[in-house]
Protein backbone atom coordinates (compact mmCIF):
# COMPACT_ATOMS: atom_id res chain seq x y z
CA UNK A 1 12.62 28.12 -1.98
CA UNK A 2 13.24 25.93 1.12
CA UNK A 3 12.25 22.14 0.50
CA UNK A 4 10.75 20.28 3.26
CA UNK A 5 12.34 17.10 4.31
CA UNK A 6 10.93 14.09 6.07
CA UNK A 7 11.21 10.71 6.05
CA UNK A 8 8.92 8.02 5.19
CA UNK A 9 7.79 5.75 7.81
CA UNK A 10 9.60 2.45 7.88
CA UNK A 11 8.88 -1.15 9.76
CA UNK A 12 11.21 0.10 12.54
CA UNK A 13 8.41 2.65 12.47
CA UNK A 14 6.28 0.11 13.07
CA UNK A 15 8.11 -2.19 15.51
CA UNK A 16 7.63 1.00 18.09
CA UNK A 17 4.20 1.63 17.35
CA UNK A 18 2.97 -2.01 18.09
CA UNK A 19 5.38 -2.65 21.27
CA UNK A 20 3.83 1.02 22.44
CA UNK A 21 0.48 -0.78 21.97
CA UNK A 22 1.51 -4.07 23.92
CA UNK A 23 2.64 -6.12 21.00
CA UNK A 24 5.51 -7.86 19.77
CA UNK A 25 7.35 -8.81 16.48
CA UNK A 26 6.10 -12.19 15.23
CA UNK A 27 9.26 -13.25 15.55
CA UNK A 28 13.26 -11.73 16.05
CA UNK A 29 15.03 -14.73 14.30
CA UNK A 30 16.23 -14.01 11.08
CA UNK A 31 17.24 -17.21 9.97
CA UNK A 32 12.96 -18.42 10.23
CA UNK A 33 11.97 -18.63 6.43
CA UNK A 34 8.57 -19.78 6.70
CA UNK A 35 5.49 -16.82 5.33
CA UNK A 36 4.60 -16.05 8.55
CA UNK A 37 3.67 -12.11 9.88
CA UNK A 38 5.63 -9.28 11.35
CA UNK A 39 3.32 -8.75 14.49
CA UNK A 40 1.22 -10.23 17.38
CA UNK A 41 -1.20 -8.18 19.16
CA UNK A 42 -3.31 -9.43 21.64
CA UNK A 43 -5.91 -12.00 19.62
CA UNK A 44 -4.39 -11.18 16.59
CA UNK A 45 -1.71 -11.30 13.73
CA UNK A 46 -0.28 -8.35 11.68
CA UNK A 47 1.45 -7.94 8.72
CA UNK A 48 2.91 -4.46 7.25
CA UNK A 49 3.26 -3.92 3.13
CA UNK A 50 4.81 -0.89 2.24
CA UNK A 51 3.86 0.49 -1.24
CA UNK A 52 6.92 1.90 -2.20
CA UNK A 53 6.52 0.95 -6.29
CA UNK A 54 5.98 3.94 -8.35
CA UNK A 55 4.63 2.16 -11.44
CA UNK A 56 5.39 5.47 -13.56
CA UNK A 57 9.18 5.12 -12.85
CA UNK A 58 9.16 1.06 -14.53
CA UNK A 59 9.05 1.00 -19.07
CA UNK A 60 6.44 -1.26 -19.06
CA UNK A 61 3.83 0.58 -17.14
CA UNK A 62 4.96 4.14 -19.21
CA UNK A 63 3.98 2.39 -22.06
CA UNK A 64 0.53 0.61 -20.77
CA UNK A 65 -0.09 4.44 -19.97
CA UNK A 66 1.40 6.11 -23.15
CA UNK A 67 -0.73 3.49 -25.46
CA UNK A 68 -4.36 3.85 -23.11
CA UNK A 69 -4.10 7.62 -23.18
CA UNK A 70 -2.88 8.07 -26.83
CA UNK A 71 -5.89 6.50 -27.96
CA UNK A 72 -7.91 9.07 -26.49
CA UNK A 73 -5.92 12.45 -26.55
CA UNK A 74 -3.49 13.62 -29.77
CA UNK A 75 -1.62 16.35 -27.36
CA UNK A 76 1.85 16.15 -26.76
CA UNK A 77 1.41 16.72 -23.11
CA UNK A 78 -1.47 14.56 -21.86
CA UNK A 79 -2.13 14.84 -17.85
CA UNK A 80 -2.96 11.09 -16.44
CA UNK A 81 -6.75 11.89 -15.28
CA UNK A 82 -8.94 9.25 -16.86
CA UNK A 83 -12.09 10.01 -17.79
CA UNK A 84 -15.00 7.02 -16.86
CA UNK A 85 -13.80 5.27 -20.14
CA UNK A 86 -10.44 4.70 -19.34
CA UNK A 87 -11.25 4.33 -15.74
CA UNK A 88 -10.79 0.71 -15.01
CA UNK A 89 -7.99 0.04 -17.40
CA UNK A 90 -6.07 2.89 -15.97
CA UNK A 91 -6.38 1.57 -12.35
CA UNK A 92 -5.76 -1.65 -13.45
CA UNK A 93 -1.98 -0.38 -14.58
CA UNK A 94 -1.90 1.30 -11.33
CA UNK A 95 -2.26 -1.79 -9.08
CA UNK A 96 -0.77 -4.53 -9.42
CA UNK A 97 2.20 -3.15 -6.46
CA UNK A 98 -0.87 -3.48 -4.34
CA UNK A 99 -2.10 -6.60 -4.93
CA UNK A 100 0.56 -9.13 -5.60
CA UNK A 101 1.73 -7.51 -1.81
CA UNK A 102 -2.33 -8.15 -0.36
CA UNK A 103 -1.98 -11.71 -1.69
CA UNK A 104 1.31 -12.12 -0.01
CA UNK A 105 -0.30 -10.51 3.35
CA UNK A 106 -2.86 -12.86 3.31
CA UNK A 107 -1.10 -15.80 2.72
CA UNK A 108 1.60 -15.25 5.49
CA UNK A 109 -1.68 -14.31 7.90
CA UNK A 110 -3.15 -17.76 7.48
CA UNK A 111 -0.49 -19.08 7.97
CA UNK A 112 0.69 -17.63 11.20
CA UNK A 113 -2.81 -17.22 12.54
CA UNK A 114 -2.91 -21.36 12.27
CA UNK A 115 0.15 -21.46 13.98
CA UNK A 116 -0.55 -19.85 17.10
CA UNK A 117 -4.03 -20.25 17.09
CA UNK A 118 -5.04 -16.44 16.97
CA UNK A 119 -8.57 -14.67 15.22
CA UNK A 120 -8.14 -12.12 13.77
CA UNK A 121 -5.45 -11.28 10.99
CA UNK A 122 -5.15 -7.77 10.11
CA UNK A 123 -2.95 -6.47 7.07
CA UNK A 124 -1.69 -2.85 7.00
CA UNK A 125 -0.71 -1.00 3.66
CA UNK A 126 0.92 2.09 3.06
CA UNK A 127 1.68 4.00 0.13
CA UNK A 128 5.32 5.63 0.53
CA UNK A 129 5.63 5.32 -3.33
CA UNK A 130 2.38 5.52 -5.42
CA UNK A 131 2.61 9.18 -5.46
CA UNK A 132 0.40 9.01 -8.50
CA UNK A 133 -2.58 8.32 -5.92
CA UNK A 134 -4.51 10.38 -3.53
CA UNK A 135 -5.14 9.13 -0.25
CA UNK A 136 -8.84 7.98 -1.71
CA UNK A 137 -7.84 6.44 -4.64
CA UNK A 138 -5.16 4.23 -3.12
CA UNK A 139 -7.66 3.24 -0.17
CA UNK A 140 -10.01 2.44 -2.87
CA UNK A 141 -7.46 -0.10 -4.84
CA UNK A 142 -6.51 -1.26 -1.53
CA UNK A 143 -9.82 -2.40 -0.57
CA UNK A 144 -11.02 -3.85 -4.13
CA UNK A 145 -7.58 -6.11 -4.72
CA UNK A 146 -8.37 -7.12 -0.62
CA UNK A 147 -12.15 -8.13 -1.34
CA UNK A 148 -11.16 -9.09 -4.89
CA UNK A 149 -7.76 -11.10 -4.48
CA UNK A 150 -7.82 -12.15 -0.87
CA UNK A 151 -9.59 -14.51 1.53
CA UNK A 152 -6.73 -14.46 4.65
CA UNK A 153 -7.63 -10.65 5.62
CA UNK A 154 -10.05 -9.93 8.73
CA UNK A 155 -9.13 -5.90 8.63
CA UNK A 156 -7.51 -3.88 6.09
CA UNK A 157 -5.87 -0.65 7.30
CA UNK A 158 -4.19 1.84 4.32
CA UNK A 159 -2.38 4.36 5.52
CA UNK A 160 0.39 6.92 3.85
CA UNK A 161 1.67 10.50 4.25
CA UNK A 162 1.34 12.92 1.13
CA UNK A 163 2.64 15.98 0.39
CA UNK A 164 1.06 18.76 -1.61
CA UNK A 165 2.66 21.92 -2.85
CA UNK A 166 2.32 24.60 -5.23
CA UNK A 167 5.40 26.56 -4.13
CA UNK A 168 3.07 28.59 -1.99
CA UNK A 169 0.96 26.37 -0.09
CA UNK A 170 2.42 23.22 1.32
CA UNK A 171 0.53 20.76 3.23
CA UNK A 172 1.26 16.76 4.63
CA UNK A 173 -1.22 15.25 5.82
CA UNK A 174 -1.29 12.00 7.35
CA UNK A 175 -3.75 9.41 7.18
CA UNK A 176 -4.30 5.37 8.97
CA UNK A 177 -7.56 4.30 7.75
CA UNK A 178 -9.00 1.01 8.82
């Protein structure tokens, strides 16, 4: 079989897309330290987090997941769908990627929205790693840890491409959800 090949989007991605729109990068200095964003667009301030964590790959979160779904299931193969009981705890393992990088947004929006007096500060996340996620699930996470953990975010957009196959079928779709 043939594999498909594409590559994830990247800032430099990004850079394009917002100068298309009539923006700029925050700044081009590299040597500036402070938290401030990547982006200005018109009234407002933007910063990019990519998700590119997969939280199965790191010891620690295997076992969080090993120990919550051995308590439930005796198989020797156990597939990672909780059930309503395991639910929260489950999710919980699942995103901490997302928010420690929504607290980080948030911060570095304040601050740059202070500094050139702007509105609206808009953080964008997407999922190139947390393959463990549908589309819903990480927009869901995405908007809890922002509502939850945050106070510096005006408009959340999650985006992320995903790729399904079963050998047979193949589909990516794409998705920029605000």
């Amino acid at each position: 079989m043939e594999y498909i090949s594409f590559s994830v989007l990247t800032e430099e991605d990004f850079d394009d897309i917002i100068l298309n729109a009539g923006g700029k990068r925050y700044t081009d200095d590299p040597t500036i330290q402070v938290k401030n964003c990547d982006y200005i667009l018109d009234n407002s301030v933007l910063e990019l987090k990519i998700i590119e964590e997969e939280p199965i790959e790191k010891k620690s979160k295997q076992e969080k997941l090993a120990k919550l779904f051995s308590e439930t299931s005796k198989a020797k193969t156990i597939v990672l769908d909780p059930s309503e009981d395991l639910e929260y705890e489950y999710y919980k393992i699942l995103t901490s990627p997302i928010q420690s990088q929504l607290k980080k947004a948030s911060k570095q929006l304040n601050y740059s929205a202070k500094e050139i007096n702007v509105n609206t500060k808009i953080a964008i996340i997407m999922n190139n790693g947390l393959t463990m996620t549908s589309h819903e699930e990480f927009k869901k996470l995405a908007i809890e840890r922002a509502k939850n953990d945050t106070s510096g975010i005006d408009i959340l957009i999650v985006c992320g491409i995903y790729y399904f196959s079963d050998k047979f079928d193949m589909r990516v779709l794409a998705y920029f959800d605000d």
